[in-house]
C-alpha atoms as a PDB file:
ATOM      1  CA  UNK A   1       0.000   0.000   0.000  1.00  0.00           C
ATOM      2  CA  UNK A   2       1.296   3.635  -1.100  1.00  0.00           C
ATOM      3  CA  UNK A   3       1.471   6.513   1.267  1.00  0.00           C
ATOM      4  CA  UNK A   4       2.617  10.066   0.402  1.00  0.00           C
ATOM      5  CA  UNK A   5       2.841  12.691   2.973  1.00  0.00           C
ATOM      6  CA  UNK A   6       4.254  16.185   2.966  1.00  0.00           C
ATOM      7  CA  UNK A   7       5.748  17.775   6.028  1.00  0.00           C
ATOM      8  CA  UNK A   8       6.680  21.524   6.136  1.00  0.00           C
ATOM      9  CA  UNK A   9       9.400  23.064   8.866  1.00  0.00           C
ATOM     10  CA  UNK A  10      10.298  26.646   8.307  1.00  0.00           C
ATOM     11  CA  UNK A  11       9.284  26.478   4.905  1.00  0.00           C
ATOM     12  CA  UNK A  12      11.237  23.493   3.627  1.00  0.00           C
ATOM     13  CA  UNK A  13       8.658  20.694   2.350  1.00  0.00           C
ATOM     14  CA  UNK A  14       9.443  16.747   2.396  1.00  0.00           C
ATOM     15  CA  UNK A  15       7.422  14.769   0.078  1.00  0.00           C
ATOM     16  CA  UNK A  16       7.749  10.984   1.482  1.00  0.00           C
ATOM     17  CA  UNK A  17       6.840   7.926  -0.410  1.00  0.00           C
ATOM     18  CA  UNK A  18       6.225   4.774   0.912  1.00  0.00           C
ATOM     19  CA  UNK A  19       5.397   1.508  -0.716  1.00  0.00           C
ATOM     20  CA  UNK A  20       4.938   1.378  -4.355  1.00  0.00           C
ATOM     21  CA  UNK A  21       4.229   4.733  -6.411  1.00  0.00           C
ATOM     22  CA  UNK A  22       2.483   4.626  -9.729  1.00  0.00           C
ATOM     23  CA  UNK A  23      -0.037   5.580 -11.794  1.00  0.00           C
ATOM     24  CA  UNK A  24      -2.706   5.163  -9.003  1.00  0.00           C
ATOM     25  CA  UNK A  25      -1.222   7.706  -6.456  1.00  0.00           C
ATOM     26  CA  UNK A  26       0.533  10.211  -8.974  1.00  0.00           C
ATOM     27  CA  UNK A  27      -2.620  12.280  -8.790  1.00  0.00           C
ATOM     28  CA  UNK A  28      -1.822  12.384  -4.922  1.00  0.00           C
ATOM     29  CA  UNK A  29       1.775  12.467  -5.103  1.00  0.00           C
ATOM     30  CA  UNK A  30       1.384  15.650  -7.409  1.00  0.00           C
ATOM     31  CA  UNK A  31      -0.395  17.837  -5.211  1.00  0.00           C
ATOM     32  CA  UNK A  32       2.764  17.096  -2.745  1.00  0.00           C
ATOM     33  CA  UNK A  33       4.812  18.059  -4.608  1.00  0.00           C
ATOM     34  CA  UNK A  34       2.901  21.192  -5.775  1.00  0.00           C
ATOM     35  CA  UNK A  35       2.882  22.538  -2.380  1.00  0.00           C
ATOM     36  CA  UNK A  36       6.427  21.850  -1.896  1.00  0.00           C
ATOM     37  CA  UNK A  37       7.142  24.093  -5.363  1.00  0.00           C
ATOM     38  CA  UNK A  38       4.755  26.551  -3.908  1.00  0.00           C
ATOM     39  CA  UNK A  39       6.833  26.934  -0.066  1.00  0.00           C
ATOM     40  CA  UNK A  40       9.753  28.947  -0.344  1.00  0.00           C
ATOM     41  CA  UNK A  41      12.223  26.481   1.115  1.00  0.00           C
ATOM     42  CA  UNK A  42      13.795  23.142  -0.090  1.00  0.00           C
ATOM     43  CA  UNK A  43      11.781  20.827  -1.882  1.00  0.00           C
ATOM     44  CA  UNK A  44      12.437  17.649  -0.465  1.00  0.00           C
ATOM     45  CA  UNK A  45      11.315  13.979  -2.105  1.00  0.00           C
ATOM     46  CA  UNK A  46      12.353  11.058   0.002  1.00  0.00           C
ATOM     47  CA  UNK A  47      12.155   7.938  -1.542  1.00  0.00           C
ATOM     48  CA  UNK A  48      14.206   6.175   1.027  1.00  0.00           C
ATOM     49  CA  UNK A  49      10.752   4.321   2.021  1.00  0.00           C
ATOM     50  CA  UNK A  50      10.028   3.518  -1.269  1.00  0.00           C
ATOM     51  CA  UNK A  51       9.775  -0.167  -3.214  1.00  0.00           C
ATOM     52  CA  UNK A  52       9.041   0.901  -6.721  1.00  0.00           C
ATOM     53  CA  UNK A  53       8.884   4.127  -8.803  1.00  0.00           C
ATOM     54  CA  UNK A  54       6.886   3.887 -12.226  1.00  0.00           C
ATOM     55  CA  UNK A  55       7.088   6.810 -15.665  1.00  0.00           C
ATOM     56  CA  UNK A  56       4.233   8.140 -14.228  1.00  0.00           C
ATOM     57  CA  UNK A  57       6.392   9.308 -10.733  1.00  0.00           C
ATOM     58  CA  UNK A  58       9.240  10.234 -12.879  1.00  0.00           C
ATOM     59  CA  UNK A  59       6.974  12.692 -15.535  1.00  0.00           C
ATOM     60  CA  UNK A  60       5.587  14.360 -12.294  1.00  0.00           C
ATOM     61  CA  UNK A  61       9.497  14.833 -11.165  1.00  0.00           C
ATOM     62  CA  UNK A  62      10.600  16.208 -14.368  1.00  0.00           C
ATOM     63  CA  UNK A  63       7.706  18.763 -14.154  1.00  0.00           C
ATOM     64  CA  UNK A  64       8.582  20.350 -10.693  1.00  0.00           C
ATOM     65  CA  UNK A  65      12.266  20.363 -11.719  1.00  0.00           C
ATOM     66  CA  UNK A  66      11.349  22.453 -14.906  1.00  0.00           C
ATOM     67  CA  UNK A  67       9.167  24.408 -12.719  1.00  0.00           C
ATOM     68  CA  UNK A  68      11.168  25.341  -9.890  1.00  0.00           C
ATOM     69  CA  UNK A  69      14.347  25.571 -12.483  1.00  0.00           C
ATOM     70  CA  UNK A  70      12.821  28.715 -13.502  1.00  0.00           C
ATOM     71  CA  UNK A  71      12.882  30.200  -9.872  1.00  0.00           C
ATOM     72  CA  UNK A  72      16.784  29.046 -10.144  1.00  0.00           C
ATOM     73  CA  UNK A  73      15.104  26.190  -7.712  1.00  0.00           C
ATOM     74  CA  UNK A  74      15.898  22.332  -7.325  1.00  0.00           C
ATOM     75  CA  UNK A  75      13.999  19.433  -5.768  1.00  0.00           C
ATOM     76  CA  UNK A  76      16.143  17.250  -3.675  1.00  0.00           C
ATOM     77  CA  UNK A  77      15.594  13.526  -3.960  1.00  0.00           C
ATOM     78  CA  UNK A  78      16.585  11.213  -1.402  1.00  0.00           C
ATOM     79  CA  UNK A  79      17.269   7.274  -2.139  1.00  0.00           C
ATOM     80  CA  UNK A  80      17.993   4.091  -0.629  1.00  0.00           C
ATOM     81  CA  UNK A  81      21.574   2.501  -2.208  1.00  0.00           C
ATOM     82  CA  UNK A  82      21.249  -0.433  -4.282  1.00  0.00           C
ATOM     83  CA  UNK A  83      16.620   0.489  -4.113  1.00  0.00           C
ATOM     84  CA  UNK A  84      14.452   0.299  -7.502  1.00  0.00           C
ATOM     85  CA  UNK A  85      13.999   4.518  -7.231  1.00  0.00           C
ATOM     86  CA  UNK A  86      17.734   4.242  -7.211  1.00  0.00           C
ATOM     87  CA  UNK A  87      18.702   1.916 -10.564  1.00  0.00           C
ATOM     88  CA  UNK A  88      15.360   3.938 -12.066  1.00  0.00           C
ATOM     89  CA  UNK A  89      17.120   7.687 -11.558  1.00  0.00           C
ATOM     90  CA  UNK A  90      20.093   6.286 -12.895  1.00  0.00           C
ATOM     91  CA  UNK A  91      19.062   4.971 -15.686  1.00  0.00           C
ATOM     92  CA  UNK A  92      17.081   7.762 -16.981  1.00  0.00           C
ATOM     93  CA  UNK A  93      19.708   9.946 -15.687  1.00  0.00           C
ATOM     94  CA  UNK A  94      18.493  11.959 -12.706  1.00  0.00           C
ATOM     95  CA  UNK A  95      21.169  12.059 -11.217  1.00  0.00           C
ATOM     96  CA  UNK A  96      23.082  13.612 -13.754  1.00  0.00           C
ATOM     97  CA  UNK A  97      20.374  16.316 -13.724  1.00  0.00           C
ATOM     98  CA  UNK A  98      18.792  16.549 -10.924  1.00  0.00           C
ATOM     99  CA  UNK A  99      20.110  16.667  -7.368  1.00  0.00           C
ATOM    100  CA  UNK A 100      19.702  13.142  -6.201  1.00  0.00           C
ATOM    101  CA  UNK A 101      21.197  11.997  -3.343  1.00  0.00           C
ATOM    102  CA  UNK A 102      21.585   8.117  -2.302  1.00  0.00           C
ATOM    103  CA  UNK A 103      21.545   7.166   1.334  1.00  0.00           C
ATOM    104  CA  UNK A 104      23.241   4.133   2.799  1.00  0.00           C
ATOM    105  CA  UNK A 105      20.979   1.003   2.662  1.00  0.00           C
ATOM    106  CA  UNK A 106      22.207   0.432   6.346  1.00  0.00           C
END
């Protein structure tokens, strides 16, 4: 089962993912990541909690990185080593665009 939830300190929003994110929550996982674009802190996604990442997850990335590119913004994304989001950034090449960060499986 999927869970998204968006936390906001001082103006810096984490988007979390848990489970498996897809089509069926991207609606849901949007409007988290909307808000975070619409704070003025850090944009946060945390996929350290997360099994599986599908094209419909990484469209909805690409969008808040072109939108918050033209505040001269980034999203932060947060991975597990050697975790499906991980291999799926990579292969695309996220992380060659995009600020992603991989955290120790450990």
């Amino acid at each position: 089962m999927a869970e998204i939830r968006a936390d906001e300190v001082d103006g810096a929003v984490t988007v979390t993912g848990t489970g498996d994110l897809d089509l069926w929550v991207v609606k849901e996982f949007r409007k988290a990541l909307d808000r975070g674009a619409r704070s003025p802190g850090q944009l946060t996604v945390d996929f350290c909690k997360t099994d599986y990442i599908d094209s419909a997850i990484l469209q909805a990335l690409i969008d808040v990185h072109l939108l918050l590119g033209k505040e001269h913004r980034t999203v932060r994304i947060l991975v597990k080593e050697e975790s499906q989001p991980e291999y799926t950034l990579k292969v695309v090449g996220f992380d060659e665009t995009m600020d992603v960060r991989v955290k120790s499986a450990s």
